[in-house]
Protein backbone atom coordinates (compact mmCIF):
# COMPACT_ATOMS: atom_id res chain seq x y z
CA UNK A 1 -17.72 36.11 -25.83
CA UNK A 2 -15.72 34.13 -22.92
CA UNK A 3 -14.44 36.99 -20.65
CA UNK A 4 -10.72 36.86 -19.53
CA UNK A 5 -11.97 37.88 -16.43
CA UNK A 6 -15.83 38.32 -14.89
CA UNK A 7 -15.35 40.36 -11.81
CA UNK A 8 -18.95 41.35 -11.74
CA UNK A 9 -19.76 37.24 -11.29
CA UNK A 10 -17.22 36.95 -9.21
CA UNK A 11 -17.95 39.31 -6.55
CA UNK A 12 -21.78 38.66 -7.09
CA UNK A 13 -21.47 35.71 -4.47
CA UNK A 14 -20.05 37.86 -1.95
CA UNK A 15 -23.13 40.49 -2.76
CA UNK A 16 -25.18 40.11 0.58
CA UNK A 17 -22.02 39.80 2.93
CA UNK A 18 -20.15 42.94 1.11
CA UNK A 19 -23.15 44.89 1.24
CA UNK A 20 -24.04 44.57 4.89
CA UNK A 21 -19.67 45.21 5.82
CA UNK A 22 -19.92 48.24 3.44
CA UNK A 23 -23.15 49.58 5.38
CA UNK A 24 -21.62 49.05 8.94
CA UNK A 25 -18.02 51.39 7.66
CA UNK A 26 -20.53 53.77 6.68
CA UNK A 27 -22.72 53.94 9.65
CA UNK A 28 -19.21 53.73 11.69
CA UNK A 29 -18.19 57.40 10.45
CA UNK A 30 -14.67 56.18 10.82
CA UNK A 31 -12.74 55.87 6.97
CA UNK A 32 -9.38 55.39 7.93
CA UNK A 33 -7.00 53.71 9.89
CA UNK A 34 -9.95 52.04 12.40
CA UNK A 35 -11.15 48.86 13.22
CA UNK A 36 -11.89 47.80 10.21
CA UNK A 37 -8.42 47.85 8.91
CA UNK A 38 -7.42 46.48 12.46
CA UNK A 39 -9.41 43.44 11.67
CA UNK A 40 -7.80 42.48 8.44
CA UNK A 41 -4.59 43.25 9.19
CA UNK A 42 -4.92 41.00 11.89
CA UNK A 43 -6.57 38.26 9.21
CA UNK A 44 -4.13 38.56 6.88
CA UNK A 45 -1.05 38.55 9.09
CA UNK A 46 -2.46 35.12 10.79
CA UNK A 47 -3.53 34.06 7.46
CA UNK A 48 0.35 34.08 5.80
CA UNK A 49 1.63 33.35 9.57
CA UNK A 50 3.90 36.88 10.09
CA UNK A 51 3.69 38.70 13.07
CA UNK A 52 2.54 42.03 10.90
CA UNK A 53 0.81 43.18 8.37
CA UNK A 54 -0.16 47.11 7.20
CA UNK A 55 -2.23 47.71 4.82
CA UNK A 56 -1.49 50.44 2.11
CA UNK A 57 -3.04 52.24 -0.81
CA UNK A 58 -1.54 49.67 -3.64
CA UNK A 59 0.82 46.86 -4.37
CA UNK A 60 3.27 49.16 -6.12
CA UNK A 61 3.36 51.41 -2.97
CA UNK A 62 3.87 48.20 -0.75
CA UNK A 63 7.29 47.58 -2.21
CA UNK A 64 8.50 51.09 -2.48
CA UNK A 65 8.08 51.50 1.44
CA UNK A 66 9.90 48.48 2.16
CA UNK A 67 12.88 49.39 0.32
CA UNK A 68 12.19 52.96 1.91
CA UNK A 69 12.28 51.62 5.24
CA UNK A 70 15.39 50.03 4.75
CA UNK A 71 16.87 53.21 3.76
CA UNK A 72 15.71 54.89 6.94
CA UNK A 73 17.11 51.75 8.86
CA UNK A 74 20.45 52.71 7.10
CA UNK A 75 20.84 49.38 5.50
CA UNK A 76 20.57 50.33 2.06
CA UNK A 77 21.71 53.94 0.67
CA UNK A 78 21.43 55.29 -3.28
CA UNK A 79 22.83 53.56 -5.42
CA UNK A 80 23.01 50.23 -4.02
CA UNK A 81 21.85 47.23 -6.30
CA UNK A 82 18.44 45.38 -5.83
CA UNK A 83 18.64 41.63 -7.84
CA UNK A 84 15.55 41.47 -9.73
CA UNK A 85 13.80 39.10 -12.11
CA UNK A 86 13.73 40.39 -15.77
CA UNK A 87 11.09 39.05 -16.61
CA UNK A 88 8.44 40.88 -14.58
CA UNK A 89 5.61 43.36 -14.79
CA UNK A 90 7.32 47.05 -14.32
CA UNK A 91 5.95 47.55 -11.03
CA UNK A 92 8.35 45.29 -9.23
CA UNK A 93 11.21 47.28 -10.83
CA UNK A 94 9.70 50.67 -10.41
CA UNK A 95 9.75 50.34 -6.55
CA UNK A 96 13.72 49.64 -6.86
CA UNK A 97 14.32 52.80 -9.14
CA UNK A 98 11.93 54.90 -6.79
CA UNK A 99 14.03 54.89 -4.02
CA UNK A 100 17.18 55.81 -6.12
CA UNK A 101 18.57 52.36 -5.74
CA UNK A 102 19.38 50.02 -8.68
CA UNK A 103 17.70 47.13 -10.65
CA UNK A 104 19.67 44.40 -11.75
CA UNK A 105 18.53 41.95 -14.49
CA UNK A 106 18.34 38.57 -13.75
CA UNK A 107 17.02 36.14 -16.40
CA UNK A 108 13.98 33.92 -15.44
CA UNK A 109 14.09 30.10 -16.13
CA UNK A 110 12.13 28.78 -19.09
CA UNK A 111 10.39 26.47 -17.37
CA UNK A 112 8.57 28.09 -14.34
CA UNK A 113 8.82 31.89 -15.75
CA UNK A 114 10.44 32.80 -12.18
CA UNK A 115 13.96 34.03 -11.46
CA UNK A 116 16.81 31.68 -12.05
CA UNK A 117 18.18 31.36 -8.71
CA UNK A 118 21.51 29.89 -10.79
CA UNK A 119 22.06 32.94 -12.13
CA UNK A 120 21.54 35.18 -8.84
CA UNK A 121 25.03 34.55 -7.39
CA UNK A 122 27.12 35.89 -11.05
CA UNK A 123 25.25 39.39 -10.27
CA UNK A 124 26.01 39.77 -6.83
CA UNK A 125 28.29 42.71 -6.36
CA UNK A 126 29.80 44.12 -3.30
CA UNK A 127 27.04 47.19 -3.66
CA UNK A 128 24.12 44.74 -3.50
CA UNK A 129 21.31 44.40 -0.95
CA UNK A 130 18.80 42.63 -1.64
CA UNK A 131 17.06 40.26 -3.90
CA UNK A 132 13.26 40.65 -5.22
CA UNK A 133 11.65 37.86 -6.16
CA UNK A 134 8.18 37.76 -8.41
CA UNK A 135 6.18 34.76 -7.70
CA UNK A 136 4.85 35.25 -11.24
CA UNK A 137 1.74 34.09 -12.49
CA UNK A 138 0.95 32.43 -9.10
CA UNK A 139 4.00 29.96 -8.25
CA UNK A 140 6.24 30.32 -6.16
CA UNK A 141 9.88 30.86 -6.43
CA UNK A 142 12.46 28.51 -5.42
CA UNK A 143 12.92 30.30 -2.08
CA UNK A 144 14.81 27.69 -0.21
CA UNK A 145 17.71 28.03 -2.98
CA UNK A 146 17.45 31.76 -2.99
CA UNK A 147 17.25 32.51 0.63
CA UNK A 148 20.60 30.25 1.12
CA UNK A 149 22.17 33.17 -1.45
CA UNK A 150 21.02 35.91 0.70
CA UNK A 151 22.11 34.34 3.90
CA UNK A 152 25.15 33.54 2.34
CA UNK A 153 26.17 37.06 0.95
CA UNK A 154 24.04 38.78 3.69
CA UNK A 155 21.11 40.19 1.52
CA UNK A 156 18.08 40.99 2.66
CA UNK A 157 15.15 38.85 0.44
CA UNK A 158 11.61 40.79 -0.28
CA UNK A 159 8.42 38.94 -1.92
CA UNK A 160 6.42 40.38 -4.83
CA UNK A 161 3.27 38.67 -3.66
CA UNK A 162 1.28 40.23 -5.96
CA UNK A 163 0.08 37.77 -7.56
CA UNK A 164 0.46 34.80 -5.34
CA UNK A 165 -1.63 35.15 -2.43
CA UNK A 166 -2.24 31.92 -0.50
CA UNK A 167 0.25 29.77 -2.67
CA UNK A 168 2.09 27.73 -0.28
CA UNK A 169 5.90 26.16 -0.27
CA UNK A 170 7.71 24.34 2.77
CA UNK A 171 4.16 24.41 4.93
CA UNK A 172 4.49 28.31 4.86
CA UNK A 173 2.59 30.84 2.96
CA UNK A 174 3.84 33.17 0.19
CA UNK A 175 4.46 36.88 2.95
CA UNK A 176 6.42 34.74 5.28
CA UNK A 177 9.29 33.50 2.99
CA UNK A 178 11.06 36.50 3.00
CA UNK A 179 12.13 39.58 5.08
CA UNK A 180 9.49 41.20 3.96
CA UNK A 181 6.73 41.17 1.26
CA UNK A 182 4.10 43.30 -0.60
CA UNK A 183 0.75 42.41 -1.99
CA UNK A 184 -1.65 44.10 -4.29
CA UNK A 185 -5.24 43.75 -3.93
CA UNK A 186 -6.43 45.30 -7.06
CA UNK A 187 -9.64 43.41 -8.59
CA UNK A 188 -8.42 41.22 -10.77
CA UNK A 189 -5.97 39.37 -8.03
CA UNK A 190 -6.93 36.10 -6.38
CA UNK A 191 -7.69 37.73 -3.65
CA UNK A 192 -9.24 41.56 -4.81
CA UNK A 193 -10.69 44.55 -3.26
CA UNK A 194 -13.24 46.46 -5.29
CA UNK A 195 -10.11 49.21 -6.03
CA UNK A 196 -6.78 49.71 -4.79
CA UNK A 197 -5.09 48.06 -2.01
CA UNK A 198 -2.05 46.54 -0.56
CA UNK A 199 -0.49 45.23 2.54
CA UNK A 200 3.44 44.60 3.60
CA UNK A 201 3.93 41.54 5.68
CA UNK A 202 7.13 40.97 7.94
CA UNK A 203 8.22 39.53 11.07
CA UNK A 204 10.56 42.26 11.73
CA UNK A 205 9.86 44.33 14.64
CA UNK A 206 12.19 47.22 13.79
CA UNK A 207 10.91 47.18 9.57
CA UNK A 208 7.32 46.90 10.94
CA UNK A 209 7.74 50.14 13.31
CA UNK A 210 9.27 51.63 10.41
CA UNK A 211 6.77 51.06 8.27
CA UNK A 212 3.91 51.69 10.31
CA UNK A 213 5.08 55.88 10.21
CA UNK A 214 6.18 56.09 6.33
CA UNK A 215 2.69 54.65 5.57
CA UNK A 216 0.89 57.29 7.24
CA UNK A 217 2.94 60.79 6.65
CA UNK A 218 5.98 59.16 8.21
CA UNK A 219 4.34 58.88 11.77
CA UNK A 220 3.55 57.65 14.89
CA UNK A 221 1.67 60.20 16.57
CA UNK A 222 -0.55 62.56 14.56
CA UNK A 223 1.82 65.83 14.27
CA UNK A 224 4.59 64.46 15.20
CA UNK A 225 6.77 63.06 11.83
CA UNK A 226 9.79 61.05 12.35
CA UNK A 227 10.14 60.46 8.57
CA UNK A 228 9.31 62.06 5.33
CA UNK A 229 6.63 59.29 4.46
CA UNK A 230 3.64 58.59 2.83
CA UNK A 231 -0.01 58.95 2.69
CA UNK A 232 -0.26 55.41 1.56
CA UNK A 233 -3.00 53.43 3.68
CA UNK A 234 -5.96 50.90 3.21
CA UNK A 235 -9.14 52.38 3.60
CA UNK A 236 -11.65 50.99 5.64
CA UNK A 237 -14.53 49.77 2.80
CA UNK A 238 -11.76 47.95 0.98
CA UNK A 239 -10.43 46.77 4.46
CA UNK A 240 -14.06 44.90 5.43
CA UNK A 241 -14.41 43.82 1.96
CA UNK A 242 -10.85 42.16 1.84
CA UNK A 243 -11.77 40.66 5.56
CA UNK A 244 -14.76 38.82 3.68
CA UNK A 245 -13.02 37.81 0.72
CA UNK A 246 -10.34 36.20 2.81
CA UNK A 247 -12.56 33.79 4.09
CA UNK A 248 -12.81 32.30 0.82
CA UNK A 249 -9.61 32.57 -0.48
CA UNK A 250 -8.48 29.04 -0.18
CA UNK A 251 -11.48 27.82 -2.17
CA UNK A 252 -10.94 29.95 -4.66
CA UNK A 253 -7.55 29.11 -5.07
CA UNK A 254 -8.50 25.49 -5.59
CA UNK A 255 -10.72 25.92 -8.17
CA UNK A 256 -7.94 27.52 -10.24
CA UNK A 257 -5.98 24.66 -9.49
CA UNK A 258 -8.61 22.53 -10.78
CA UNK A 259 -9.35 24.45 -14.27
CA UNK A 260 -5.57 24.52 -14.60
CA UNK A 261 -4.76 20.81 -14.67
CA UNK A 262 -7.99 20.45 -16.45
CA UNK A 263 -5.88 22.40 -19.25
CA UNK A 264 -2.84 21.12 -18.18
CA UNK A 265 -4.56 17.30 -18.81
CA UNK A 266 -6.67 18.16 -22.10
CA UNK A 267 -4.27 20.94 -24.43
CA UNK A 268 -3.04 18.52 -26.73
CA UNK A 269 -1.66 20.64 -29.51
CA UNK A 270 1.91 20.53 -30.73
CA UNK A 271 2.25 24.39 -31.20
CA UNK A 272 1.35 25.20 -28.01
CA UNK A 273 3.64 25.15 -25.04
CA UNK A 274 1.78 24.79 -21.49
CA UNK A 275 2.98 25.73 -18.33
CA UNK A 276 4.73 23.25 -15.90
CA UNK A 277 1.84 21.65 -13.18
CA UNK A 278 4.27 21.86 -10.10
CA UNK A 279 4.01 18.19 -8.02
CA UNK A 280 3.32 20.67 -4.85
CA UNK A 281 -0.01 21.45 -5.96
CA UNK A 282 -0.24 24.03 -3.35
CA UNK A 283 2.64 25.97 -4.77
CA UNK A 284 0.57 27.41 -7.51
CA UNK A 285 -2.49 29.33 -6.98
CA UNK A 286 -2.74 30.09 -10.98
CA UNK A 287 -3.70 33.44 -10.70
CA UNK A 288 -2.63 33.43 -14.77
CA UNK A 289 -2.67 30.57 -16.83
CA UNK A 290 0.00 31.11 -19.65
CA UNK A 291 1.02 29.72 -22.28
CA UNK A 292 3.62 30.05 -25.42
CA UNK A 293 2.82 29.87 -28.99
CA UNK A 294 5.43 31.29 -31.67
CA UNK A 295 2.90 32.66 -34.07
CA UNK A 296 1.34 34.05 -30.09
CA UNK A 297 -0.92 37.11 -32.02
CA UNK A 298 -1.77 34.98 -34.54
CA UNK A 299 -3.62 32.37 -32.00
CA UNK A 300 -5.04 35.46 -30.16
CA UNK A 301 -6.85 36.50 -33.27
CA UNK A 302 -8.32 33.09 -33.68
CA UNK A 303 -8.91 32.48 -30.21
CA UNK A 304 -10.72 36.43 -30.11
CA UNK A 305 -12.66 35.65 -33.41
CA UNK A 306 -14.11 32.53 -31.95
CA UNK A 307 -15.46 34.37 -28.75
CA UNK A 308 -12.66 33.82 -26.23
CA UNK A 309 -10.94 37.00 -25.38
CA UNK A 310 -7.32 36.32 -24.16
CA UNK A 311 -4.63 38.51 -22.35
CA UNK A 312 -0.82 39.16 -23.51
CA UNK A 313 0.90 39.24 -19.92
CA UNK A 314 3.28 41.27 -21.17
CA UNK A 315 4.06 42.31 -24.13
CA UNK A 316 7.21 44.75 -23.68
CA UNK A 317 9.48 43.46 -21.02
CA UNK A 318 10.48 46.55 -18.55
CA UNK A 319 14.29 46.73 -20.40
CA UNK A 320 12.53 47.27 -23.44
CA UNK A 321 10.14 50.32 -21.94
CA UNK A 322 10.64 53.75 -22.61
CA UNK A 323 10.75 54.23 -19.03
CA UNK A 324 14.30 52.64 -18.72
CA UNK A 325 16.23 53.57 -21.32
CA UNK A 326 18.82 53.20 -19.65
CA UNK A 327 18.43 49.48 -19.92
CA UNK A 328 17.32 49.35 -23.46
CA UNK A 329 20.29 48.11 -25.09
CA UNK A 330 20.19 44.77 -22.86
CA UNK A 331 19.61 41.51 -24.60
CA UNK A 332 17.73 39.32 -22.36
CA UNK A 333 17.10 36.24 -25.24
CA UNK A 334 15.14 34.05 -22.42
CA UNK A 335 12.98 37.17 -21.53
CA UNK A 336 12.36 38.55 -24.75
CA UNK A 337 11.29 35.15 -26.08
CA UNK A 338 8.75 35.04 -23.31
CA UNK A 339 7.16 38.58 -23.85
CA UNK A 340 6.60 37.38 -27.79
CA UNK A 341 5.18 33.94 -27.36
CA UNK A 342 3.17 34.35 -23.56
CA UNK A 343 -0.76 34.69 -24.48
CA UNK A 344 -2.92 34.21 -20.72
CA UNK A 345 -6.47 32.04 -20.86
CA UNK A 346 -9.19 32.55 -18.93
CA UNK A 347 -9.10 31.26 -15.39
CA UNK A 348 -10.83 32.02 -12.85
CA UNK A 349 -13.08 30.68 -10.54
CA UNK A 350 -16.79 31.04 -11.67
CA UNK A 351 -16.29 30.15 -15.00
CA UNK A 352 -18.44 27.70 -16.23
CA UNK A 353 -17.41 24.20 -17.56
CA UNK A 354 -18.97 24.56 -20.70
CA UNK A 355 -16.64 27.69 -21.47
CA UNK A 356 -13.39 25.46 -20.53
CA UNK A 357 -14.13 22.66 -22.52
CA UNK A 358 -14.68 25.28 -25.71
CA UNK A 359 -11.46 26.79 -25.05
CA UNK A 360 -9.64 23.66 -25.00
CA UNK A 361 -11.21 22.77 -28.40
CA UNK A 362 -10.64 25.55 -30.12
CA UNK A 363 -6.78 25.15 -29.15
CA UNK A 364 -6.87 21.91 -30.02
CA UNK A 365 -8.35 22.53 -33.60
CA UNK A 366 -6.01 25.56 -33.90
């Protein structure tokens, strides 16, 4: 069987380094909140090119204390409306309804899977805030056309980096497009700790002060709480392992780019519907590669019986959920054509060309 994903390969070249960083945190004695966490803070913040970066327990947690921090700026209160991509995994819409603020729907375009940005502006009220954006799969949004909405309505504009770490647009990195931006570091991401983690990355002094405290029981100074926060912080063995990792990120995110135009280049089958190969190379770190087919479970089966297992990123979209009920009598027809057709291939960066060239037969023969 071809793996979706081999994490055990993957990490495997890191072996010597992690195991000589995971040594030193333990010999250290210090857990949390030290050097180690210092360090890749630091990395990370000069890697994206923001002035800050904290690093939390998870990505989901990331986003919920930005929009918390706003709160306890006093530029957003309960109730006010958050713009938010439809077609997204739950998470990005779970840290809008966590803070007692509210999602609003906005259909993706068909073509890159991300947020229409021509559709933003009909759903702006005069009790929005903010726009989220989802660089989905790996690519970025078209930031320039939605940041020119915010300015122009005065919303503030937060990143769901989750899955786009390193992809690049206008010469800047995806954590620096925005006011702010969260990123999960869970294993399977491009770039993934062995667990949880997260960071926030702004070049706000006032949000980053902020969100220093609500990460860490909402303070500054140990007793002393300012805000009702959060016990929501990196720890320091996924901190050093993240610090390696980094290192290596850019490579890895080139040989997704490779393996994706290698699919892009060789899918030739008329049921199948691939995913745009964006002329900005850079602005795609592929960390899915999806793509449509209208009998999708069908070609999963046949894909699964010939020893490739596949993904289905995602197949409820959050209005459909039981968790939002609220929202279940929404029709979304771009959306909900997505979550039935989308079926994810194996990509990632130690697979072996042997394994690619199968897949792209058997799709072909399908």
């Amino acid at each position: 069987m071809i793996p979706f994903l081999d994490l055990q390969k993957i990490n495997f070249k890191y072996r010597a380094e992690i195991n000589q960083a995971t040594a030193r945190v333990v010999d250290s004695g210090w857990y949390i909140l030290g050097k180690e966490v210092e360090d890749f803070e630091t990395n990370f913040a000069n890697y994206c090119g923001t002035k800050y970066c904290f690093g939390v327990a998870n990505g989901l947690d990331a986003l919920i204390l930005i929009f918390r921090a706003y709160k306890e700026m006093g530029l957003m209160n309960d109730g006010d409306e958050v713009i938010v991509p439809a077609n997204t995994y739950i998470a990005s819409i779970l840290a809008i309804s966590a803070n007692n603020l509210a999602p609003v729907l906005v259909e993706p375009d068909i073509s890159t899977y991300n947020v229409n940005p021509d559709l933003i502006e009909k759903k702006i009220t005069h009790k929005t805030k903010a726009i989220l954006v989802v660089h989905l799969y790996g690519r970025v949004c078209e930031m320039e056309k939605i940041n020119k909405i915010a300015k122009k309505h005065n919303l503030k504009v937060i990143e769901d980096s989750a899955q786009a770490h390193g992809a690049i647009e206008n010469n800047k990195r995806v954590g620096n497009l925005s006011d702010a931006s969260g990123f999960s570091f869970y294993p399977g991401k491009n770039l993934g700790a062995l667990g949880d983690g997260g960071a926030i990355t702004t070049n706000n002094s006032e949000l980053a002060n902020v969100l220093n405290a609500l990460r860490n029981y909402g303070s500054h100074q140990k007793y002393q709480n300012i805000y009702k926060g959060f016990n929501s912080r990196l720890d320091e063995m996924q901190a050093t392992i993240l610090s390696i990792k980094l290192k290596y990120l850019d490579l890895q995110n080139q040989e997704r780019q490779k393996i994706a135009k290698f699919y892009c280049e060789n899918i030739k089958n008329n049921h199948i519907i691939l995913p745009n190969y964006p002329q900005n190379q850079q602005s795609c770190v592929w960390h899915l590669f999806v793509i449509r087919c209208k009998n999708r479970d069908a070609l999963q089966k046949y894909l699964h019986a010939n020893g490739v297992q596949t993904v289905i990123h995602y197949p409820i979209p959050p209005h459909k959920q039981g968790a939002y009920q609220e929202f279940n009598h929404l029709h979304l027809p771009i959306t909900e054509q997505i979550h039935q057709e989308v079926l994810s291939l194996p990509i990632y960066p130690c697979i072996i060309k042997n394994d690619i060239d199968k897949i792209v037969d058997l799709i072909n023969n399908y």
